[in-house]
N, C-alpha and C. Protein backbone atom coordinates (compact mmCIF):
# COMPACT_ATOMS: atom_id res chain seq x y z
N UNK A 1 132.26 90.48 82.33
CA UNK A 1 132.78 91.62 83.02
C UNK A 1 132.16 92.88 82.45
N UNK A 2 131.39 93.73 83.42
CA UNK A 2 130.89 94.72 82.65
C UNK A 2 131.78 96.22 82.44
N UNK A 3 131.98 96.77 81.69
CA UNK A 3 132.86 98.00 81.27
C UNK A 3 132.60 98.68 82.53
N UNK A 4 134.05 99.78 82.37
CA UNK A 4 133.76 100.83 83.79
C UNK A 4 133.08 101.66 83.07
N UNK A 5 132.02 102.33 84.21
CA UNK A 5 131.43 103.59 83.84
C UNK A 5 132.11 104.61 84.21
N UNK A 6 132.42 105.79 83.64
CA UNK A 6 132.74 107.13 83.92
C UNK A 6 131.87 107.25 85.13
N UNK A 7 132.63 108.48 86.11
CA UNK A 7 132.08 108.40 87.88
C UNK A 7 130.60 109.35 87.08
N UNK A 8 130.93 110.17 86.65
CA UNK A 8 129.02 111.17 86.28
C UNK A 8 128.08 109.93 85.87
N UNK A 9 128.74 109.04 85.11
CA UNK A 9 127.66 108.00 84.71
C UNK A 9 126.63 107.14 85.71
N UNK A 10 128.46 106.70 86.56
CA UNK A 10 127.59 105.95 88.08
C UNK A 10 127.07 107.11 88.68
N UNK A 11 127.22 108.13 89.07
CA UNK A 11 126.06 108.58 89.80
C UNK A 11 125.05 109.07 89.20
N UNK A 12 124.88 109.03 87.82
CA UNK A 12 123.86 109.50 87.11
C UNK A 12 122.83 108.52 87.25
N UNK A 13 123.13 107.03 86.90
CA UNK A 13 122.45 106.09 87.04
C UNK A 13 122.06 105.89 88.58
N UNK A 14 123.05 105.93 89.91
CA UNK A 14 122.44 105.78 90.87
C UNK A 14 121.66 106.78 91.41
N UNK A 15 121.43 107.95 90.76
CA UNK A 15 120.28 108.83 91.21
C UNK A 15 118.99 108.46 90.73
N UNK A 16 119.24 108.45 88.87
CA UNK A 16 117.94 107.85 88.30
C UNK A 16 117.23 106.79 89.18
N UNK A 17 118.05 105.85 89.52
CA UNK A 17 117.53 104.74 90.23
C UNK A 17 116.51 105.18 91.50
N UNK A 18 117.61 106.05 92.24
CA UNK A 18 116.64 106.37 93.33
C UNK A 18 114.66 106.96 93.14
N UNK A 19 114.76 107.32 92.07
CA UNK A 19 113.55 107.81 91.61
C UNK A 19 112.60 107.59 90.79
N UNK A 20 113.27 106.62 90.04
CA UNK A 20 112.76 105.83 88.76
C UNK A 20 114.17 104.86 88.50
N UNK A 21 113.51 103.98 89.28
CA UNK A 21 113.84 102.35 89.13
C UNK A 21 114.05 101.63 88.07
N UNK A 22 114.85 100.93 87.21
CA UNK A 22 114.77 100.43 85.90
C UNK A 22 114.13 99.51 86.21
N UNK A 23 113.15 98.62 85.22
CA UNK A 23 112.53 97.09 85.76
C UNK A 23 114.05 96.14 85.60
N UNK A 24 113.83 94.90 86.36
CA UNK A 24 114.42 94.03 86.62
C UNK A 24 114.15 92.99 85.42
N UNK A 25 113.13 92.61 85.65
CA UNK A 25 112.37 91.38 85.20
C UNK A 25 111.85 91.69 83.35
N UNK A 26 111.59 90.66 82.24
CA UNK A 26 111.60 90.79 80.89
C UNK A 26 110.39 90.93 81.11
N UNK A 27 109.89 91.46 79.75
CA UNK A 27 108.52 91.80 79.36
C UNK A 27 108.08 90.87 79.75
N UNK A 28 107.99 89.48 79.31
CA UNK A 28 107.56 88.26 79.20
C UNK A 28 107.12 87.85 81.15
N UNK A 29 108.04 88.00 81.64
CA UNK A 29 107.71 88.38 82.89
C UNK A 29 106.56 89.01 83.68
N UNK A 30 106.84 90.42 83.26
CA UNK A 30 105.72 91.22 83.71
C UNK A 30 104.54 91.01 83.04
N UNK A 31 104.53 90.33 81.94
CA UNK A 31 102.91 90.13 80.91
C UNK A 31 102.71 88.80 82.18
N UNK A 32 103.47 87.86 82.48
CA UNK A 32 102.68 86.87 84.05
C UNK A 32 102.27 87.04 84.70
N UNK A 33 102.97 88.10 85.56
CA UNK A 33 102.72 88.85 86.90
C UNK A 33 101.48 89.03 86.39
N UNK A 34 101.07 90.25 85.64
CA UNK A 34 99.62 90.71 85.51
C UNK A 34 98.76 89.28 85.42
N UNK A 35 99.21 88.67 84.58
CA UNK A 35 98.23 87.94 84.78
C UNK A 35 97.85 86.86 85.40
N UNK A 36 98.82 86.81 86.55
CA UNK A 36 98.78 85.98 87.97
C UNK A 36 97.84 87.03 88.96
N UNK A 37 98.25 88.24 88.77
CA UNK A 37 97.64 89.13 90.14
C UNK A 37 95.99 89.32 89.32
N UNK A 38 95.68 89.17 88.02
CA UNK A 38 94.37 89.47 87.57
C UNK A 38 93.66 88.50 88.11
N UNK A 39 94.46 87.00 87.74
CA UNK A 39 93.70 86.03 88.14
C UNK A 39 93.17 86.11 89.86
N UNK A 40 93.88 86.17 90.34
CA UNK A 40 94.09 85.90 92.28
C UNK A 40 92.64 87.11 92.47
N UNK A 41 93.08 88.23 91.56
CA UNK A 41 91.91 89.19 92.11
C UNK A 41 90.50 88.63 91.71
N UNK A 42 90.21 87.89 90.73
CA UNK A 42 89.52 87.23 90.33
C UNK A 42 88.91 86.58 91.52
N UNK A 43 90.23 85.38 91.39
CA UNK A 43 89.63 84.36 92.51
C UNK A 43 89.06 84.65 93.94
N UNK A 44 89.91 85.82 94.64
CA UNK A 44 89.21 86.60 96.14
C UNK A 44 88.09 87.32 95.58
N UNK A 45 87.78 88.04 94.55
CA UNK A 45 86.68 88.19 93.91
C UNK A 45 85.37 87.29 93.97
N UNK A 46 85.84 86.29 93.43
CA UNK A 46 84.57 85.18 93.53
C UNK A 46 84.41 84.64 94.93
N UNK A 47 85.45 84.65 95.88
CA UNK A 47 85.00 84.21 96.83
C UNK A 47 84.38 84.92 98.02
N UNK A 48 84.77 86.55 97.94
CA UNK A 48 84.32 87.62 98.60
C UNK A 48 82.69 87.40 98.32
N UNK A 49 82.33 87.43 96.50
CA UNK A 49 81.32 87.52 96.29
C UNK A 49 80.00 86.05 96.38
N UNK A 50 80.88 84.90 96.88
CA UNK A 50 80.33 83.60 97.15
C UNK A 50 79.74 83.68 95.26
N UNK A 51 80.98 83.37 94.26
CA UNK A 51 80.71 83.25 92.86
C UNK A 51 81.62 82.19 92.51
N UNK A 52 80.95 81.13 91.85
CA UNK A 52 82.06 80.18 91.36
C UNK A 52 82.53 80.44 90.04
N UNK A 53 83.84 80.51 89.97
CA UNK A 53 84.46 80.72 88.77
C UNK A 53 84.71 80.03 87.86
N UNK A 54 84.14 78.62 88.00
CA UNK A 54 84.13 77.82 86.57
C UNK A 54 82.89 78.02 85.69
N UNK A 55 81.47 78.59 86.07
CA UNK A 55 80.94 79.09 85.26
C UNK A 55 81.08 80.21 83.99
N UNK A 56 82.29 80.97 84.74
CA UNK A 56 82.89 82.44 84.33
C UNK A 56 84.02 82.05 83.89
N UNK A 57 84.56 80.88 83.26
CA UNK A 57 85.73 80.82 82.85
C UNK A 57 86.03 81.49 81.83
N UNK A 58 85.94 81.71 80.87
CA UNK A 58 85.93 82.58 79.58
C UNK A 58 86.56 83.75 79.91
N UNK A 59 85.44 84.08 81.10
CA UNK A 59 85.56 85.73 81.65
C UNK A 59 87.46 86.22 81.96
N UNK A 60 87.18 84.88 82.86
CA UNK A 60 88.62 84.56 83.45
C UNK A 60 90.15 84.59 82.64
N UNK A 61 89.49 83.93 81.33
CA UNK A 61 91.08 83.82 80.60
C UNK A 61 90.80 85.39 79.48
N UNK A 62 89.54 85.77 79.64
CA UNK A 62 89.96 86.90 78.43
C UNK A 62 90.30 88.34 79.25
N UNK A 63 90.35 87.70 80.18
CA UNK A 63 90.56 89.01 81.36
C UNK A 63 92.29 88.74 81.85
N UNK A 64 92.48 87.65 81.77
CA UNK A 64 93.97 87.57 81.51
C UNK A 64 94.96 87.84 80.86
N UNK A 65 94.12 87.41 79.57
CA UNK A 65 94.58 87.30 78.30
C UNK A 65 95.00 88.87 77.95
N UNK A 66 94.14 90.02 78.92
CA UNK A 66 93.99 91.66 78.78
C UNK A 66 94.76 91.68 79.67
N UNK A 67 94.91 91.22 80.64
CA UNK A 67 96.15 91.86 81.57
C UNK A 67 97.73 91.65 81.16
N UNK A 68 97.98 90.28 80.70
CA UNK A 68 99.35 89.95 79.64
C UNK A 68 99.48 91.09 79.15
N UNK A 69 99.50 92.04 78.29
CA UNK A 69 99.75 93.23 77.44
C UNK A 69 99.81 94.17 78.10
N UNK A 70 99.10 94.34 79.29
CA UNK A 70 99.08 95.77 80.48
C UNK A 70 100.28 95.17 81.33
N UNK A 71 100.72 94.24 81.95
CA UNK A 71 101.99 94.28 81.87
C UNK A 71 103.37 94.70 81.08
N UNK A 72 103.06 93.92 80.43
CA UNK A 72 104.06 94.59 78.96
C UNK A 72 104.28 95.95 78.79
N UNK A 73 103.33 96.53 78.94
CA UNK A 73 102.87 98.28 79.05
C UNK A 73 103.85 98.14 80.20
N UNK A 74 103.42 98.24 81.15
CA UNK A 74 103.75 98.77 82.62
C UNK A 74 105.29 98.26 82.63
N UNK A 75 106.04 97.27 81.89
CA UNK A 75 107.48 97.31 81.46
C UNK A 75 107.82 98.42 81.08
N UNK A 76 107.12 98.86 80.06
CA UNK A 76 107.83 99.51 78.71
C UNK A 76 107.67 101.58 79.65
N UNK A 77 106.62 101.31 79.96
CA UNK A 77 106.43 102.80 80.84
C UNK A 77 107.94 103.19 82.27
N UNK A 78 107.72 101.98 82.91
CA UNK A 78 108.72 101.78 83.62
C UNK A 78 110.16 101.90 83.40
N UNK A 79 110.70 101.31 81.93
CA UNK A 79 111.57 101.71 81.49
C UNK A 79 112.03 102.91 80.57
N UNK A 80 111.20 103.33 79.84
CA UNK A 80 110.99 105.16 79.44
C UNK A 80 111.70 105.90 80.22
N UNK A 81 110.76 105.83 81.99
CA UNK A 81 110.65 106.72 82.82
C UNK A 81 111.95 106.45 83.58
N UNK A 82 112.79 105.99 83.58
CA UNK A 82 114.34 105.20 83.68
C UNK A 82 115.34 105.92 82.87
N UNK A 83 114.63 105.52 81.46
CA UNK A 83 116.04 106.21 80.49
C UNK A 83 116.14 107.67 80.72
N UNK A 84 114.63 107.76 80.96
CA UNK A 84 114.70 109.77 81.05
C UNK A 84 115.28 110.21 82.05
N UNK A 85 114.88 109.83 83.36
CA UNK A 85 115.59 109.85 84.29
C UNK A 85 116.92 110.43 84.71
N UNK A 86 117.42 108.81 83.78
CA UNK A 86 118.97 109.11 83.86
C UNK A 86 119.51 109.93 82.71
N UNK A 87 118.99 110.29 81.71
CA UNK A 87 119.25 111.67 81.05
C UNK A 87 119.52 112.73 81.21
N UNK A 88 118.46 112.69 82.50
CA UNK A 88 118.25 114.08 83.12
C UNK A 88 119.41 114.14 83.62
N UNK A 89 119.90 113.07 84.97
CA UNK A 89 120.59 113.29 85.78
C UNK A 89 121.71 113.47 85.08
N UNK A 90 122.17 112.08 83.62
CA UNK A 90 123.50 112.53 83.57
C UNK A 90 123.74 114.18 82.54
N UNK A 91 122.47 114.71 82.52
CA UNK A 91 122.85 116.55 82.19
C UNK A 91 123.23 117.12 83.33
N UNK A 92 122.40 116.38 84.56
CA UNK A 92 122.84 117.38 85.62
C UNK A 92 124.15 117.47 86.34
N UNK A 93 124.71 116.00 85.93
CA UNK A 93 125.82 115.95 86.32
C UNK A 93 127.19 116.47 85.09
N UNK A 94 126.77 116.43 83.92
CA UNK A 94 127.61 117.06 83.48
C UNK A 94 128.22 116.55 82.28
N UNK A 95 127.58 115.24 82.20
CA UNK A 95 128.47 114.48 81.29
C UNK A 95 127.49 114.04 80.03
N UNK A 96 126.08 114.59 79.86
CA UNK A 96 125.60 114.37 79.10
C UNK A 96 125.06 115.44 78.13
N UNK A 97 124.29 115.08 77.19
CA UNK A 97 124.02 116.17 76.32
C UNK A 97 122.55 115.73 75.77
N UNK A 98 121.82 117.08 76.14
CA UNK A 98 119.92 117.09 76.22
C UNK A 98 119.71 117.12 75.10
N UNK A 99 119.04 116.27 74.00
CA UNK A 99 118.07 117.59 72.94
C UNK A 99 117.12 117.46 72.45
């Protein structure tokens, strides 16, 4: 059961939201994603370019292996831009304190 929020809180948070979204999903998560969508770009890559990608495998996993961590990033940015957010809002609403 999660605690009640004070009403400035809920709408502090449902404004933040509107504008900066908290992530959903764990780091661990988003380090996949990247490196599911690196791969795929890869693969329409090689096939746009008529390139087979088992020659380039290497290429393939160290280019993954770089996107895992730029996810992670793109968590951690995502959630920053969340907490601040709702900082802001809950000053604007009244119930918080900036400094």
């Amino acid at each position: 059961m999660m605690p009640s929020m004070e009403p400035h809180q809920e709408k502090a948070r449902l404004a933040a939201a509107g504008y900066a979204p908290a992530p959903e999903a764990s780091a661990l998560i988003y380090g996949m994603i990247g490196m599911a969508l690196f791969s795929v770009g890869m693969w329409g890559a090689g096939r746009f370019y008529d390139l087979p990608l088992i020659p380039h495998l290497s290429l393939v996993v160290v280019g993954s292996l770089i996107a895992f961590p730029v996810g992670i990033w793109l968590r951690k940015k995502r959630k920053r831009r969340h907490v601040e957010a709702y900082q802001a809002e809950l000053v604007r609403f009244g119930g918080g304190h900036r400094s």
